[in-house]
Protein backbone atom coordinates (compact mmCIF):
# COMPACT_ATOMS: atom_id res chain seq x y z
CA UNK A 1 8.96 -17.61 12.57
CA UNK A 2 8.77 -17.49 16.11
CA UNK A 3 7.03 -20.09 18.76
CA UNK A 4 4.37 -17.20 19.89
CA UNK A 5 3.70 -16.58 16.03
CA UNK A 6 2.63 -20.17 16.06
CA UNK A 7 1.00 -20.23 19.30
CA UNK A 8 -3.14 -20.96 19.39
CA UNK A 9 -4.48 -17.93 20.34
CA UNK A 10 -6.40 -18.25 24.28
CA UNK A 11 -9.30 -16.52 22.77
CA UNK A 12 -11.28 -16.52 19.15
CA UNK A 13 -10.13 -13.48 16.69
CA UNK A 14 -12.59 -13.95 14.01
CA UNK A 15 -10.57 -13.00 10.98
CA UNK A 16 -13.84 -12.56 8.12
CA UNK A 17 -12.00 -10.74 5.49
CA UNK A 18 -8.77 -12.55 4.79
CA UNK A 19 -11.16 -16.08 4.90
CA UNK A 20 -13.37 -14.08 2.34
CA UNK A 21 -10.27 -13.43 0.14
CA UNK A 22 -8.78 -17.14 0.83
CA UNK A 23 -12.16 -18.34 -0.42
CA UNK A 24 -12.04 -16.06 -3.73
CA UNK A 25 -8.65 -17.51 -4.37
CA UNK A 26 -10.36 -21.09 -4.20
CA UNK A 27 -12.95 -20.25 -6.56
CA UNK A 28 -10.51 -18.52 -9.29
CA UNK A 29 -8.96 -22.10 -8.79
CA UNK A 30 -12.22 -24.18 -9.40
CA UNK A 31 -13.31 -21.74 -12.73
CA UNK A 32 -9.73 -22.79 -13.69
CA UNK A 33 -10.57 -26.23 -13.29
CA UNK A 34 -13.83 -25.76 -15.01
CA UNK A 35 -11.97 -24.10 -17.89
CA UNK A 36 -9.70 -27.24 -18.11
CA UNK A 37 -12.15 -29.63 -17.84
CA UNK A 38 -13.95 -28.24 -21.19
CA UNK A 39 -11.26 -28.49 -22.43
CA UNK A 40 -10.48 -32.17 -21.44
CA UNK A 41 -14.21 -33.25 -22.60
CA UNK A 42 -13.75 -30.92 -26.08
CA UNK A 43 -10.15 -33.15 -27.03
CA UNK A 44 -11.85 -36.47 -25.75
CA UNK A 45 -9.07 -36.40 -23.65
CA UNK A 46 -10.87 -37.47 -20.18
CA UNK A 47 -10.49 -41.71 -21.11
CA UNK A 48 -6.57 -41.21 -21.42
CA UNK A 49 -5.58 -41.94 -17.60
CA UNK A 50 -7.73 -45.47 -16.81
CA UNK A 51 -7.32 -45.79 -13.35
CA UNK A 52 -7.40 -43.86 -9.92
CA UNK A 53 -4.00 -43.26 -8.06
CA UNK A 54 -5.38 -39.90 -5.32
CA UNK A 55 -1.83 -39.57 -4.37
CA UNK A 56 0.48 -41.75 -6.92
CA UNK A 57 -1.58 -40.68 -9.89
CA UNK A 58 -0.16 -36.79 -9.01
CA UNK A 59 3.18 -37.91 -10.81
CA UNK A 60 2.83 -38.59 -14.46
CA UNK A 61 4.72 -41.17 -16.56
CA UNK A 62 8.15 -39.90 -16.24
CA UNK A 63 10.16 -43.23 -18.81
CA UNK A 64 9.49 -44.31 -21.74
CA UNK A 65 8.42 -47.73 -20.52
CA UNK A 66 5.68 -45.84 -18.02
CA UNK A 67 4.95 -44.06 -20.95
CA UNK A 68 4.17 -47.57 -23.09
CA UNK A 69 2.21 -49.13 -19.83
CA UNK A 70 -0.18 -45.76 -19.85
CA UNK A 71 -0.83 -46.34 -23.06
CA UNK A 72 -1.31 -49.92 -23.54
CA UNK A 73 -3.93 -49.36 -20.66
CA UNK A 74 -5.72 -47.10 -22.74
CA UNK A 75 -5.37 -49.32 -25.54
CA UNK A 76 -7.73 -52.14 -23.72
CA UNK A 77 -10.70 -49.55 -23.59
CA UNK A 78 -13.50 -49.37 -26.09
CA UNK A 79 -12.75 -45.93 -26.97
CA UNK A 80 -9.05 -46.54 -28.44
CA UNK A 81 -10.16 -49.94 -30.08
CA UNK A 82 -13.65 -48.73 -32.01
CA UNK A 83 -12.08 -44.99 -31.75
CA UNK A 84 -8.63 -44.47 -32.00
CA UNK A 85 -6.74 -47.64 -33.75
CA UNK A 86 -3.29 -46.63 -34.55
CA UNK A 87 -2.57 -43.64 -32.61
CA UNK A 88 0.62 -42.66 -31.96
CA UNK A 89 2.44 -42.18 -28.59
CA UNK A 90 2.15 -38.71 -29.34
CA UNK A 91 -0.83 -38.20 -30.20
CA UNK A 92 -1.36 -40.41 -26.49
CA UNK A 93 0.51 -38.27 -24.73
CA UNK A 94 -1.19 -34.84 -26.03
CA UNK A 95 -4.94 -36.31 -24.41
CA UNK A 96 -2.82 -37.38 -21.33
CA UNK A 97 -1.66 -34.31 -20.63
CA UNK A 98 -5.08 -32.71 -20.55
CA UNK A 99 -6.43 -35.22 -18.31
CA UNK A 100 -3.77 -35.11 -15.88
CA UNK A 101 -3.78 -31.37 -15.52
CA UNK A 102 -7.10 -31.70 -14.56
CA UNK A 103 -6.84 -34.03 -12.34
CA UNK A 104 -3.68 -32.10 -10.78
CA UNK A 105 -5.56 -28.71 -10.55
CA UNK A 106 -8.09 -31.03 -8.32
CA UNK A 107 -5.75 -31.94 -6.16
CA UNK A 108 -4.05 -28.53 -5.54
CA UNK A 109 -7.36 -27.27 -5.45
CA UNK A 110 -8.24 -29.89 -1.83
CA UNK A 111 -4.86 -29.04 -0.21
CA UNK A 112 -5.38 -25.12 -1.18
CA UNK A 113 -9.06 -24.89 0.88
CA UNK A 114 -7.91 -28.00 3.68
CA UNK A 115 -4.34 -26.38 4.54
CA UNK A 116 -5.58 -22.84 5.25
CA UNK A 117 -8.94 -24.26 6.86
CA UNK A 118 -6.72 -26.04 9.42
CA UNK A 119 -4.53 -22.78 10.14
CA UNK A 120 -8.03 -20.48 9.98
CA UNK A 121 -9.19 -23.30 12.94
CA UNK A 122 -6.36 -23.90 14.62
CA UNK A 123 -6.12 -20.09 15.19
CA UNK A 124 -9.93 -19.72 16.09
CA UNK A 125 -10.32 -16.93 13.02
CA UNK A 126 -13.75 -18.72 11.30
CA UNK A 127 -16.47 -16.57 12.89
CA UNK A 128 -19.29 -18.29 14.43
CA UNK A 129 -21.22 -20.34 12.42
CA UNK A 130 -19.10 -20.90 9.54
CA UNK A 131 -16.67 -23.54 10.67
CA UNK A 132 -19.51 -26.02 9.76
CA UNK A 133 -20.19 -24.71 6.83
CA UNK A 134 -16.29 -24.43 5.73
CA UNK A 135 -15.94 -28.31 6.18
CA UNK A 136 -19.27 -29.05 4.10
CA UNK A 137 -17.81 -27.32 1.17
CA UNK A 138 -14.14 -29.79 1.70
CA UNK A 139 -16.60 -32.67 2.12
CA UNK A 140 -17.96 -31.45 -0.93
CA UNK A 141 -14.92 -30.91 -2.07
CA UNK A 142 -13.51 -34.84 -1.57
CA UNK A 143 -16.67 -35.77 -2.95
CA UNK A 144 -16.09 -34.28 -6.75
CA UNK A 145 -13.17 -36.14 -6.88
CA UNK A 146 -15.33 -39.55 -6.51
CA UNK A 147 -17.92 -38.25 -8.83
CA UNK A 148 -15.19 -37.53 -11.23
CA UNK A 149 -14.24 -40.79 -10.77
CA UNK A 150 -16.94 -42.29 -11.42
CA UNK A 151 -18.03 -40.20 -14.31
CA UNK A 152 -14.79 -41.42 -15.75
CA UNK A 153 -15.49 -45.30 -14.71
CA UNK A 154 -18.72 -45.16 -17.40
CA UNK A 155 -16.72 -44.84 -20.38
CA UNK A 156 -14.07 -47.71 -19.95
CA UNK A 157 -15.84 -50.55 -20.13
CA UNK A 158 -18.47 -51.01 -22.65
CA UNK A 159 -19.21 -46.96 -23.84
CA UNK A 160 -16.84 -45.03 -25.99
CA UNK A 161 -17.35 -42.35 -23.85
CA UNK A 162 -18.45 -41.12 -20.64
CA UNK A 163 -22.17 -41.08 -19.32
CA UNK A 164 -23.36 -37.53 -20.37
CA UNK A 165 -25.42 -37.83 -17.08
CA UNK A 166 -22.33 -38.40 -15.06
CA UNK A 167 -20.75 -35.22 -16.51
CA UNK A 168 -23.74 -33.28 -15.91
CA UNK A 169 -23.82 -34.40 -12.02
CA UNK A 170 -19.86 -33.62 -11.98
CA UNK A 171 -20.15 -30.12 -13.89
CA UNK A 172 -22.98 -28.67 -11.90
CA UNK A 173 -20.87 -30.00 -8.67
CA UNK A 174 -18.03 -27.84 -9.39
CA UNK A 175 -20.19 -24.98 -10.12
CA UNK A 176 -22.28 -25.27 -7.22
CA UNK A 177 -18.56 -25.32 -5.09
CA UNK A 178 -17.69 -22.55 -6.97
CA UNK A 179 -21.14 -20.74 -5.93
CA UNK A 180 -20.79 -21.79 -2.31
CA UNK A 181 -17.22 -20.59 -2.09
CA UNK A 182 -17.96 -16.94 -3.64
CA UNK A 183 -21.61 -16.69 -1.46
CA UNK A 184 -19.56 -17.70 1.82
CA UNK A 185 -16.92 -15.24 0.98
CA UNK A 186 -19.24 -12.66 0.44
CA UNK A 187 -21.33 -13.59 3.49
CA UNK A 188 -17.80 -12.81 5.55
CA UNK A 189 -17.02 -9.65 3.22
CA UNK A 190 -20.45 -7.96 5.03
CA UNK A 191 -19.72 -9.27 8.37
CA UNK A 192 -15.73 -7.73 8.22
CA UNK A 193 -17.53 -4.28 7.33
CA UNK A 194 -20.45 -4.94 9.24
CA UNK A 195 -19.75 -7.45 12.07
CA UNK A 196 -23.42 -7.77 13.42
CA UNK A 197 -24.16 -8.68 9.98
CA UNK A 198 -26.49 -11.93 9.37
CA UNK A 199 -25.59 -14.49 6.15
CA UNK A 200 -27.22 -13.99 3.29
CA UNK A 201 -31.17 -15.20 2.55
CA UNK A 202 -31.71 -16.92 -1.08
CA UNK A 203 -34.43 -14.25 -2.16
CA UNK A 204 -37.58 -15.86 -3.61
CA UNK A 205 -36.89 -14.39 -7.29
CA UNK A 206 -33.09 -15.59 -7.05
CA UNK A 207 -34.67 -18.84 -6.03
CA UNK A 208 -36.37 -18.75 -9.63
CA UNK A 209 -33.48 -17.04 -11.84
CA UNK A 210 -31.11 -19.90 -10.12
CA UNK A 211 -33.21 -23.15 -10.82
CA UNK A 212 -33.64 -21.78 -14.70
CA UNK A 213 -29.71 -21.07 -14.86
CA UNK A 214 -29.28 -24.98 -13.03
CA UNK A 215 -31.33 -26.20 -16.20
CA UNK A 216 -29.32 -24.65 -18.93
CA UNK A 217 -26.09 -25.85 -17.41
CA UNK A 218 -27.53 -29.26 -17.08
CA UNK A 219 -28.63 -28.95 -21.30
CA UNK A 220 -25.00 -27.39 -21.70
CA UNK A 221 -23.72 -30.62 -19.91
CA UNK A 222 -25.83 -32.82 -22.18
CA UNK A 223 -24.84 -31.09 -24.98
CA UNK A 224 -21.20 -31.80 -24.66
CA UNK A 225 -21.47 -34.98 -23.52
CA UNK A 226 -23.94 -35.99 -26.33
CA UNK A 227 -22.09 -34.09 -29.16
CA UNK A 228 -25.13 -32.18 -29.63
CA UNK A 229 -23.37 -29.31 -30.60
CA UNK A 230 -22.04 -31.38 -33.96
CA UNK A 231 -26.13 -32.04 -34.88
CA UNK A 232 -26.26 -28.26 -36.85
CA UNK A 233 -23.82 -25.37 -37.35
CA UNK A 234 -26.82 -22.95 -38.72
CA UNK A 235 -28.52 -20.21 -36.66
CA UNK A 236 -31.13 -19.34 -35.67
CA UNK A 237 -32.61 -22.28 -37.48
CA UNK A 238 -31.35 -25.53 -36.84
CA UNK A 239 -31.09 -27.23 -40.59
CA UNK A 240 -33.36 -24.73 -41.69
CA UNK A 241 -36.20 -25.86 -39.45
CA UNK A 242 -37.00 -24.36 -36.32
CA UNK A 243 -37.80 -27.59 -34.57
CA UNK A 244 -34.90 -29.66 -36.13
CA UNK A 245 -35.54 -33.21 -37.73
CA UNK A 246 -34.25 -35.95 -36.66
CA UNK A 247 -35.71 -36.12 -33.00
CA UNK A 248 -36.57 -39.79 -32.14
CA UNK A 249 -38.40 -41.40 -29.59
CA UNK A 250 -36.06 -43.41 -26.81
CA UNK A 251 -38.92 -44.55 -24.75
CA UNK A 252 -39.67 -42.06 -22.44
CA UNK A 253 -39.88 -38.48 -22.09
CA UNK A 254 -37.43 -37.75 -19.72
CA UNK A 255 -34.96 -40.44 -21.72
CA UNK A 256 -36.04 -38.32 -25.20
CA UNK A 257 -35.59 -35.17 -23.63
CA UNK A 258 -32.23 -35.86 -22.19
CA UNK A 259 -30.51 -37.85 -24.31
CA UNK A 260 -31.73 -36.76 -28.17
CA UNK A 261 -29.02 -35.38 -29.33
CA UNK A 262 -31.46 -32.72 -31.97
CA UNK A 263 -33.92 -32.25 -28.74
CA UNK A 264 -31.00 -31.53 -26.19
CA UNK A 265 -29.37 -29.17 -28.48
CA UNK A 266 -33.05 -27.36 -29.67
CA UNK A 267 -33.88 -26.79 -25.63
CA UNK A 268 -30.46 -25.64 -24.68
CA UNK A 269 -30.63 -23.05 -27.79
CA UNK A 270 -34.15 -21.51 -26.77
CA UNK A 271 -34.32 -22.03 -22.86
CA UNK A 272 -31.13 -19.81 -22.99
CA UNK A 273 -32.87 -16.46 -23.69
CA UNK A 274 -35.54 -17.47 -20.90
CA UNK A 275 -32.65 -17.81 -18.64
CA UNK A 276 -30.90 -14.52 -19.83
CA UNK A 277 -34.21 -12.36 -19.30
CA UNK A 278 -35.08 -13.40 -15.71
CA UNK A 279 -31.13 -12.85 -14.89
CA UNK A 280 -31.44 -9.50 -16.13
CA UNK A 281 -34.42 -8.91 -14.09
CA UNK A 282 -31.94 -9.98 -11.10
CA UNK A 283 -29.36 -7.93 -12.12
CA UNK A 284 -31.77 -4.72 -12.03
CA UNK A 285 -32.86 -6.00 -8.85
CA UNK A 286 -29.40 -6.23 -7.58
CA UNK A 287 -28.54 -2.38 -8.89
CA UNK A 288 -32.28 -1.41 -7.02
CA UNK A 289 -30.77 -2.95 -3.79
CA UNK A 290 -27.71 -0.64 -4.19
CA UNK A 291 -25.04 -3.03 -5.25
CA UNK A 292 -24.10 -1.69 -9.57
CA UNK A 293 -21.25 -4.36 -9.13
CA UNK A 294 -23.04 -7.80 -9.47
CA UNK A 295 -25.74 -6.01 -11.93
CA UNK A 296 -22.71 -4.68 -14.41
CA UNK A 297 -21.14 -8.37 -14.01
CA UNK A 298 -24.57 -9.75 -14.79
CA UNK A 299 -25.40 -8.24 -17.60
CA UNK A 300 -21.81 -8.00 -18.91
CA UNK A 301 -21.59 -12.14 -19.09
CA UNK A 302 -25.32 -12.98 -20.10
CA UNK A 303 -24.30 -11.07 -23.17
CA UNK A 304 -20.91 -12.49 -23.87
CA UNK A 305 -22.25 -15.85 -23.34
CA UNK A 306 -25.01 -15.43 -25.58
CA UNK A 307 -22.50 -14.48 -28.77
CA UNK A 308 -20.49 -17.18 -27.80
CA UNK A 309 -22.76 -20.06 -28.13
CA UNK A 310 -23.94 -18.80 -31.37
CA UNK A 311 -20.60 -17.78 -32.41
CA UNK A 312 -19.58 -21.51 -31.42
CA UNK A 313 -22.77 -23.02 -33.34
CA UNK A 314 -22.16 -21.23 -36.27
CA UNK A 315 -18.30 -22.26 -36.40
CA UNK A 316 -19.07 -25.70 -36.05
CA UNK A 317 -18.23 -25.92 -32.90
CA UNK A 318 -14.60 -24.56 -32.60
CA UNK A 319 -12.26 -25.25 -29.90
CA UNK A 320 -11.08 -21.83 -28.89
CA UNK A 321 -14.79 -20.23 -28.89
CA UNK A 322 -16.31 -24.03 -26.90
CA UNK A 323 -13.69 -23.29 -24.62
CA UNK A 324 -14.66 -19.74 -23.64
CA UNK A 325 -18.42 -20.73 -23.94
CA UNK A 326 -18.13 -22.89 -21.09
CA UNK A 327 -15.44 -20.43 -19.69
CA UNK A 328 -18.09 -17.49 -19.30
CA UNK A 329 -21.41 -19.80 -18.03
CA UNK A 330 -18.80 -20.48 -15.37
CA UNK A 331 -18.72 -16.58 -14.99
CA UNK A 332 -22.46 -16.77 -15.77
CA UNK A 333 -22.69 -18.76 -12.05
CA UNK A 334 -20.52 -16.49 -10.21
CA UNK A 335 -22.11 -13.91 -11.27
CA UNK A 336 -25.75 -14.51 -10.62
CA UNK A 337 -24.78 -16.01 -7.14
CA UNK A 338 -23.19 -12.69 -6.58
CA UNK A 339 -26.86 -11.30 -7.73
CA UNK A 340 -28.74 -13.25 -5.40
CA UNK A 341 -26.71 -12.63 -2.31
CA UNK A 342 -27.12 -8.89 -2.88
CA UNK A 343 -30.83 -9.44 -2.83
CA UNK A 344 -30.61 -11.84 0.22
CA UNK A 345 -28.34 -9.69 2.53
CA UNK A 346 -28.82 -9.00 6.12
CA UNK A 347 -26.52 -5.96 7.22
CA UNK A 348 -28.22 -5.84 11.03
């Protein structure tokens, strides 16, 4: 590599399209990380590492005696002594594993946007009036891994697990990153093909579909967190009543509504096909507009994620099938934000 390939250049280049594809790459990483995290809630795996090392904490017990010290930290916590008396080092090191990954995809994940941010910068490529909006999305970015954090800090003290609000706030977080990163990217796809092109508008109607698909992840973030799922393996009845029994009163209506584990599980069932018609009305909007891509992806994993959360009720609430339920709402996001920025775009 040669001094003038490193050189700042005297004036900006904008560079849209390989900042669009740098951003897609980010995203794949954060659905990753999505993937892995349902995977660390579904093994109750996400207690297993008790404390927060950013940089440190990227290296994982390597001797046996690191191995022991891990473990007897996680033996001080509720969960191991109400939960898990008499585990073995194994069985230890299996829910470790799961937990650490995640935490290392997070990591890669903040040097993978800040590293090519700084290049993009340093080699005035961001168009105008994105550089801003590429550092909210780090800040952003810095700021899931203190929500994680803290998520985390609720279940070693006096709960055997985490908060089920906390997970909620950190799960939307990474979806709404995940949205930002695929809207910006598309915002800079238009401008490389169209370069008086204006970012994208939220259309009224995408407004709607988005704020009904933001509730259902929150009730699919309750769910997990509460075990809902566990509270009936029959469909479309839940214990052979369509309004389940065993809803109880916790003193309020938003704390009965949020935290019954027969309630949570009822409204995440039935607001689902709300959700599902009004994003099929914004994937025939999308096709109207012109654009058959985000309508097909639409309409391709409102479907799939519709068998899958029966097909996951109904088998009690199996790993593999969990996993890709929460692997296709992510898909579910990404696709309905590429719905609504079809509807919102401004090509001149």
């Amino acid at each position: 590599m040669t001094a003038t390939t490193l050189s700042r250049p005297a004036t900006a280049v904008p560079r849209p399209a390989p900042i669009a594809r740098w951003l897609l790459t980010v995203a794949a990483l954060v659905f990753c990380m999505v993937v892995v995290g349902g995977i660390t809630r579904l093994t109750e795996s996400g207690l297993s590492i008790t404390q927060w090392k950013p940089i440190a904490g990227a290296i994982p017990p390597l001797t046996h005696d690191q191995w022991m010290q891990a473990f007897r930290d996680y033996q001080k916590i509720p969960e191991y002594r109400q939960l898990r008396q008499g585990m073995t080092l194994g069985d230890f090191q299996f829910i470790f594993f799961w937990e650490w990954v995640h935490r290392l995809l997070g990591r890669l994940i903040g040097l993978a946007f800040a590293l090519p941010l700084i290049w993009f910068a340093w080699k005035r490529a961001i168009p105008q009036g994105y550089g801003l909006r590429l550092v909210a999305l780090l800040a952003l970015g810095g700021l899931q891994g203190a929500i994680g954090w803290w998520m985390v800090e609720s279940g070693l003290s006096e709960r055997t697990d985490v908060s089920h609000y906390r997970l909620a706030v950190h799960l939307l977080t990474a979806l709404f990153i995940m949205g930002g990163l695929i809207w910006t990217a598309l915002d800079l796809l238009t401008r490389a093909k169209t370069p008086f092109a204006k970012p994208a508008m939220l259309h009224p109607f995408a407004v709607v579909a988005l704020l009904a698909l933001l509730a259902q992840l929150m009730f699919g973030a309750f769910t997990a967190g509460l075990d809902a799922g566990y509270v009936s393996s029959t469909w479309p009845l839940m214990n052979d009543h369509l309004v389940p029994r065993g809803i109880e009163w916790l003193g309020s209506l938003w704390a009965t509504v949020s935290s019954d584990p027969y309630l949570v599980h009822f409204i995440h069932r039935w607001w689902a096909w709300g959700v599902a018609i009004l994003l099929v009305m914004l994937a025939r909007m999308a096709r109207q507009a012109g654009q058959r891509g985000p309508s097909i992806a639409i309409n391709a994993t409102v479907g799939a994620q519709i068998a899958l959360g029966i097909a996951t009720v109904v088998s009690g609430m199996a790993l593999p099938l969990a996993v890709l339920h929460q692997a296709v709402g992510a898909l579910v996001v990404a696709s309905a934000a590429w719905g609504a920025h079809a509807l919102g775009e401004r090509r001149g």
